[in-house]
Protein backbone atom coordinates (compact mmCIF):
# COMPACT_ATOMS: atom_id res chain seq x y z
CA UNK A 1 -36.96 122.31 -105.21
CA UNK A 2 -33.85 124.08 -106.43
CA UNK A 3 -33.12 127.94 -107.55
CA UNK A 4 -31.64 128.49 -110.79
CA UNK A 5 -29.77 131.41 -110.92
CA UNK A 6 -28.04 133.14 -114.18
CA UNK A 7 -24.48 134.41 -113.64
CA UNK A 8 -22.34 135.52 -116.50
CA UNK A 9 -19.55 133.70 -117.81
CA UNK A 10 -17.78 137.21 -119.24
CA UNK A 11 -18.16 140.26 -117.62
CA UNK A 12 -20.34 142.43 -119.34
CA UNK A 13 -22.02 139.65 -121.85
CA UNK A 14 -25.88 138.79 -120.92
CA UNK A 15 -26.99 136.99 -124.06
CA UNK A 16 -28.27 134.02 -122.61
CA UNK A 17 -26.39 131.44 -124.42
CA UNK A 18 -22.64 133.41 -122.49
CA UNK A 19 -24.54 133.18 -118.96
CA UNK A 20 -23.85 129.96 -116.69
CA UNK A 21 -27.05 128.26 -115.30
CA UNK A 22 -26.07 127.32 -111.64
CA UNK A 23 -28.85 125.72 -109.40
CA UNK A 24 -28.97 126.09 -105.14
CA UNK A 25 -29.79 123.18 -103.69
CA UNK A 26 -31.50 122.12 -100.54
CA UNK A 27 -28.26 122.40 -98.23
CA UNK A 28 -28.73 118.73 -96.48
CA UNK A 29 -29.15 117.50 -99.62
CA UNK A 30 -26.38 118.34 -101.65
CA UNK A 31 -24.32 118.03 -98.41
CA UNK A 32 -24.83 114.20 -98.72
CA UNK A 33 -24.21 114.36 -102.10
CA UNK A 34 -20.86 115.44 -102.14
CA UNK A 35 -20.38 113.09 -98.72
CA UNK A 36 -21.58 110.34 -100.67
CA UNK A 37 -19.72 110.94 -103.88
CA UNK A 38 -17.17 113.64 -103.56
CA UNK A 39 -15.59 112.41 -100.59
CA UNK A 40 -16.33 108.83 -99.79
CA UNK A 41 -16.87 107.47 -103.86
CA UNK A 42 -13.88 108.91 -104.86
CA UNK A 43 -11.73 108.09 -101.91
CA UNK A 44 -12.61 104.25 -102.47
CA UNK A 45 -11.79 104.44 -106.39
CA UNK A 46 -8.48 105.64 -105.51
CA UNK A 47 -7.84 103.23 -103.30
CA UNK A 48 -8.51 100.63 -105.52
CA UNK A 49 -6.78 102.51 -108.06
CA UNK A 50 -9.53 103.06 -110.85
CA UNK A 51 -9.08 106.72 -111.55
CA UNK A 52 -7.58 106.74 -115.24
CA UNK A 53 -4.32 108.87 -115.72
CA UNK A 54 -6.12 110.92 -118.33
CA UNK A 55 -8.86 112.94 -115.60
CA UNK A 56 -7.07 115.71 -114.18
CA UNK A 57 -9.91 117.32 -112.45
CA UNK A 58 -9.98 114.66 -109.18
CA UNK A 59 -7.88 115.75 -105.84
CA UNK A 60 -4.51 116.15 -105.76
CA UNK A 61 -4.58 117.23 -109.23
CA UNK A 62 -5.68 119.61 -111.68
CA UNK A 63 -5.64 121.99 -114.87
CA UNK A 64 -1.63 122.98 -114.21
CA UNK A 65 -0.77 119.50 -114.23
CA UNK A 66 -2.99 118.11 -117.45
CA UNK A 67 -1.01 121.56 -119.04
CA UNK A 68 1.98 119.88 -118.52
CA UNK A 69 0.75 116.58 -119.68
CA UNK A 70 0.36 117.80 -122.67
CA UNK A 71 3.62 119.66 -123.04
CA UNK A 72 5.42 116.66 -121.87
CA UNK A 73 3.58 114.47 -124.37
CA UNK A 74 4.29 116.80 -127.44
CA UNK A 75 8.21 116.55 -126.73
CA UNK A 76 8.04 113.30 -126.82
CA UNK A 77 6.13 112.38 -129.65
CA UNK A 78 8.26 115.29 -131.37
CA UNK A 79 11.86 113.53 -130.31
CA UNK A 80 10.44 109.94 -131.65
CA UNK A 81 10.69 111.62 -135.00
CA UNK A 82 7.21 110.43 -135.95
CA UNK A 83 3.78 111.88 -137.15
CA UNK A 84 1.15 112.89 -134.41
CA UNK A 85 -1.49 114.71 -133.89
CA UNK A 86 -3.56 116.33 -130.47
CA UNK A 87 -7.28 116.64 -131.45
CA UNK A 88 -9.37 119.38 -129.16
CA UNK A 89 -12.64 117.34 -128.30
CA UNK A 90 -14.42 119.63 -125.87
CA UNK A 91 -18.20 118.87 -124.66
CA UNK A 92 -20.96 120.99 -124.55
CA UNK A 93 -23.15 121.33 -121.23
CA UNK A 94 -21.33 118.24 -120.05
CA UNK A 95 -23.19 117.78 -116.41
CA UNK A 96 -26.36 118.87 -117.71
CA UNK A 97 -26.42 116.21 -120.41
CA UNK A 98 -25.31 113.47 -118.73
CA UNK A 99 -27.71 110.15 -119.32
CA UNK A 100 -28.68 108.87 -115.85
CA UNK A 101 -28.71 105.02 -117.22
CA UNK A 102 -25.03 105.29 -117.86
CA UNK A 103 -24.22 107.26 -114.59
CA UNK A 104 -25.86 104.90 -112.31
CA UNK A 105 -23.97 101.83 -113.92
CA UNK A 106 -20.81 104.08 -113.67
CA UNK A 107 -20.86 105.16 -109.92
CA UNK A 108 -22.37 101.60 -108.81
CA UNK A 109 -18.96 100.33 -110.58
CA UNK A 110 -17.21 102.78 -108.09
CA UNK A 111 -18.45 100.97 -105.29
CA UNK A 112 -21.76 103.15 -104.72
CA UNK A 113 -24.85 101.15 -103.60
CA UNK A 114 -27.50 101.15 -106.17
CA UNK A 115 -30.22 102.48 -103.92
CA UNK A 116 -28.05 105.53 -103.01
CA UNK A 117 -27.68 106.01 -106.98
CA UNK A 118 -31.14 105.87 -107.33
CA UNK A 119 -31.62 108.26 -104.56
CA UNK A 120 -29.59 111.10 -105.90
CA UNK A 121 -30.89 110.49 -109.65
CA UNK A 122 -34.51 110.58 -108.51
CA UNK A 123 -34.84 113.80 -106.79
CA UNK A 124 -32.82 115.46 -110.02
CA UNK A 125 -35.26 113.48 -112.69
CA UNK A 126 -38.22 114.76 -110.57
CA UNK A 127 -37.26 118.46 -108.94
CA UNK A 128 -38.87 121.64 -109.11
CA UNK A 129 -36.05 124.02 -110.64
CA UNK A 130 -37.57 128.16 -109.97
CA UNK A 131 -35.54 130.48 -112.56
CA UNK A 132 -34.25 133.69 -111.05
CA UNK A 133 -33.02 136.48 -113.20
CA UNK A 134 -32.65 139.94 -113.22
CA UNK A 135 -36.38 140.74 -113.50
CA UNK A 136 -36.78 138.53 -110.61
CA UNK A 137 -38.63 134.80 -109.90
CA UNK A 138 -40.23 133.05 -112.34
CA UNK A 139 -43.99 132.47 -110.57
CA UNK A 140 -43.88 128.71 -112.17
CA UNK A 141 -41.16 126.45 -112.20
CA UNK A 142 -40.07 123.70 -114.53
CA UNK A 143 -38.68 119.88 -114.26
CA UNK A 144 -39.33 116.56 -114.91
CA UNK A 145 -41.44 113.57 -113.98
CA UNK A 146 -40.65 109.77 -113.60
CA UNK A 147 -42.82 109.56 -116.51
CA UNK A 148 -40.50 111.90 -118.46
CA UNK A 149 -37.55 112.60 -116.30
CA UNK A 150 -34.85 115.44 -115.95
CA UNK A 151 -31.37 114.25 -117.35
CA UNK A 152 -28.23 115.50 -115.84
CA UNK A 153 -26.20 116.09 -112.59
CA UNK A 154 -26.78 119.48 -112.26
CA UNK A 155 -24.91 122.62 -112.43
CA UNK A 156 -23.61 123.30 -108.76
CA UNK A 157 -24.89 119.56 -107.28
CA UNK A 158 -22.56 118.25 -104.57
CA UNK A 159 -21.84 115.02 -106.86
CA UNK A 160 -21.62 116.41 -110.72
CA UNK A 161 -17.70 116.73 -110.48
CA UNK A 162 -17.70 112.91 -108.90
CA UNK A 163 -20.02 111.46 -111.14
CA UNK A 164 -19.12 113.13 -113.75
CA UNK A 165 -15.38 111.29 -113.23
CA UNK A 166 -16.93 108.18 -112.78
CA UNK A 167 -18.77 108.48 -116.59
CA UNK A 168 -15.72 109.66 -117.49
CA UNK A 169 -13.46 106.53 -116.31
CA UNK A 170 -16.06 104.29 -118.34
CA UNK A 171 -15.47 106.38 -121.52
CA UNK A 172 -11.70 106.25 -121.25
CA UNK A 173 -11.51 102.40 -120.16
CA UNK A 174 -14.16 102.13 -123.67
CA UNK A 175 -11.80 104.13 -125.73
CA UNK A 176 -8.25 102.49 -124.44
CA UNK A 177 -9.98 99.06 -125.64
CA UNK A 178 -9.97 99.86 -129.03
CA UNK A 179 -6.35 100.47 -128.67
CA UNK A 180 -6.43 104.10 -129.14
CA UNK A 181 -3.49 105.42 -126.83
CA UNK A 182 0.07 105.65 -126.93
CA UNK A 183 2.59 103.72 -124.66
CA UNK A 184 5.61 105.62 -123.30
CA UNK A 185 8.02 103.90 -121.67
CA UNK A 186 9.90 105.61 -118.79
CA UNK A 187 13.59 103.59 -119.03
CA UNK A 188 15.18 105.08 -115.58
CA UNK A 189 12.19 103.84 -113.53
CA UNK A 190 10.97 100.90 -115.66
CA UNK A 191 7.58 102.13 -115.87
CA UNK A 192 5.68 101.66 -119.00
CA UNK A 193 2.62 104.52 -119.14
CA UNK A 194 -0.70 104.55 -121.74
CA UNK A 195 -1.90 107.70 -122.22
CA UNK A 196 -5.06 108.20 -124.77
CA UNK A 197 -6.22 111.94 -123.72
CA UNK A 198 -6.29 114.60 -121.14
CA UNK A 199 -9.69 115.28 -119.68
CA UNK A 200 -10.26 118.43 -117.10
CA UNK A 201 -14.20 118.35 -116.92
CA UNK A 202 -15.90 119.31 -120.40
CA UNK A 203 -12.24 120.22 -121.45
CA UNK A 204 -10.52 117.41 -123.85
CA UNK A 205 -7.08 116.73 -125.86
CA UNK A 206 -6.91 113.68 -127.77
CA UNK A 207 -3.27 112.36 -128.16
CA UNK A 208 -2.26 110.49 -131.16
CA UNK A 209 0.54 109.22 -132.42
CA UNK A 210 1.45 107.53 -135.60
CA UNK A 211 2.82 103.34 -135.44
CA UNK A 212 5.91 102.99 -137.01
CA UNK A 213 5.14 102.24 -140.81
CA UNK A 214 2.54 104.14 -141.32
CA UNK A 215 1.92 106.17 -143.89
CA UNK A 216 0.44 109.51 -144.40
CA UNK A 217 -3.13 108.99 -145.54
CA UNK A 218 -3.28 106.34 -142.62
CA UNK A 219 -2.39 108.56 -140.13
CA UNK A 220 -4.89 111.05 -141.19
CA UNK A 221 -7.61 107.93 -141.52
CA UNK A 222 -6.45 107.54 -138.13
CA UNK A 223 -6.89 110.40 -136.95
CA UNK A 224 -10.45 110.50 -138.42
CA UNK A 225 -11.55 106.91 -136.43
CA UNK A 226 -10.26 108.51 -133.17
CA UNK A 227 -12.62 111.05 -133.37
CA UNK A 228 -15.37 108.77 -134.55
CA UNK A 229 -14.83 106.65 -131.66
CA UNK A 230 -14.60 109.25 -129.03
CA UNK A 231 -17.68 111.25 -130.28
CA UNK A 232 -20.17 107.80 -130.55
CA UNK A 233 -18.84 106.70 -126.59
CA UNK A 234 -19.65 110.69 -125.47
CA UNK A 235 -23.35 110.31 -127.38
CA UNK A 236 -23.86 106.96 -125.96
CA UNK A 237 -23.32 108.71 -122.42
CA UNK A 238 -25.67 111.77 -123.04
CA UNK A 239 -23.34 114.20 -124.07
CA UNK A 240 -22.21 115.51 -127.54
CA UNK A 241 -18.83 117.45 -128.97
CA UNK A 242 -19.24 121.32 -129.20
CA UNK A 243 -18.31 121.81 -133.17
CA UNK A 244 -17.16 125.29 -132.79
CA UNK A 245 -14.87 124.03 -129.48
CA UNK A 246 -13.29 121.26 -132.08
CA UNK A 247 -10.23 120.82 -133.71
CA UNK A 248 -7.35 118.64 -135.09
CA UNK A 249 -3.63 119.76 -135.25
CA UNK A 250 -0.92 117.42 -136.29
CA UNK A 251 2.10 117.56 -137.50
CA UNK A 252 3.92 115.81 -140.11
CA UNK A 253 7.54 114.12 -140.32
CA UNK A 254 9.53 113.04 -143.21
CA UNK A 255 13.21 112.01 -143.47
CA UNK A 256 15.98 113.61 -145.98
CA UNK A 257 19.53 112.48 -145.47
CA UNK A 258 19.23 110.95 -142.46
CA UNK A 259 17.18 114.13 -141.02
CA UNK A 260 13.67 114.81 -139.73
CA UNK A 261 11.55 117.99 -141.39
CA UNK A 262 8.24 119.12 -140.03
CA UNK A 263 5.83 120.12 -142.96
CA UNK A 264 2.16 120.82 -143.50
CA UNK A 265 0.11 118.72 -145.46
CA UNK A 266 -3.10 119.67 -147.58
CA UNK A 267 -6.38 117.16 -146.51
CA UNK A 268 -8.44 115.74 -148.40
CA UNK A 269 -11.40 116.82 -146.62
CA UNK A 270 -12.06 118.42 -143.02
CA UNK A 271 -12.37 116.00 -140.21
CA UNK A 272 -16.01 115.39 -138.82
CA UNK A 273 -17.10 114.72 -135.63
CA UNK A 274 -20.31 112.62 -134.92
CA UNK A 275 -23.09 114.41 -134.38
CA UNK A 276 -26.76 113.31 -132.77
């Protein structure tokens, strides 16, 4: 059984689609939830180094340095004098929609046994969840059954931040193999980085760059597969893109005499992200 209890998001704003669903768990369980995956998961995928540069929102990290990721990026892809583009690609309900096929695969690739998986995911795909709001309990609850099962990690569950990285490793290794990242090469300490995105939670910046040669209408065509290929890998893990939450800016670079000029271009047509 779990309690869900509405809090609001804004002070002030109760329609329900501002408030923030957050569920109390039985304490022993979710304590060996975030044993399990916060602590012990997470510690053996950084020790075998499989945390992605792009997820900010692990230990020893977080939303000041993805910030400054993305301020870094931008003067860089500014001084190479060429066209690029960051593309806001932000989730809706992210934990709550995650698919549970595509979890377990991801944390058993982090080194979790599959019976512990199947542990977590069956209480979630089965439980009880009582509704508590201002005008009290709910007297009848609502979940799933292994015949039709609850999706998602949960709102407030021990392991949603860790398994949620874990999904979120598989999407990035998924999108880096169809080559969409940028390589910066850091000359002093002859390091070569590939950065694709920054990712804190639900929160996403795509970073795009143009290769040298390319024109204008293929930089915007690129720009347009990007997000085609980062919305179908977020569907194919449960999730979606939140249209209102996404957007495309990117700036433009042209040459006269020798010197770069930043303009504005008119598009064709808007961008689209996939929808389900």
């Amino acid at each position: 059984h779990g309690l869900t209890v509405l809090l609001e998001k804004v002070a002030g704003k109760i329609d329900i689609d501002k408030l923030r669903a957050i569920c109390l768990y039985e304490a022993d369980f979710n304590w060996i939830l975030k044993l399990i995956f916060s602590k012990r998961m997470i510690a053996n995928a950084r020790k075998h180094d499989l945390l992605p540069d792009e997820i900010f929102a692990v230990p020893r990290s977080g939303s000041i340095p993805a910030v400054v990721s993305g301020v870094l990026w931008t003067d860089i892809a500014r001084n190479s004098n060429r066209r690029y583009a960051v593309n806001s690609v932000d989730l809706g309900q992210c934990y709550d929609a995650v698919d549970h096929s595509m979890a377990s695969l991801s944390m058993q690739a982090f080194g979790v046994p599959p019976h512990i998986v199947n542990m977590g995911l069956t209480v979630l795909q089965t439980m009880n969840f009582w509704l508590r709001s201002a005008f009290g309990e709910c007297s009848t609850p609502f979940g799933g059954s292994l015949e039709d099962p609850t999706m998602g990690l949960g709102q407030g569950s021990g392991w949603a931040p860790a398994g949620w990285t874990a999904l979120s490793t598989a999407i990035i290794l998924a999108y880096k193999l169809k080559q969409m990242y940028t390589t910066i090469t850091a000359v002093w300490f002859n390091v070569i980085v590939t950065l694709a995105a920054m990712m804190f939670v639900d929160d996403m910046n795509q970073f795009l760059r143009a290769v040298e040669g390319m024109s204008e209408n293929d930089f915007i065509e690129f720009i347009q597969r990007a997000l085609d290929i980062w919305g179908s890998l977020v569907l194919a893990t449960g999730g979606y893109l939140k249209p209102s939450k996404c957007h495309a800016q990117l700036v433009m670079v042209n040459f006269r005499n020798g010197r770069p000029h930043h303009r504005q271009v008119p598009l064709p047509q808007p961008f689209s992200i996939p929808q389900k």
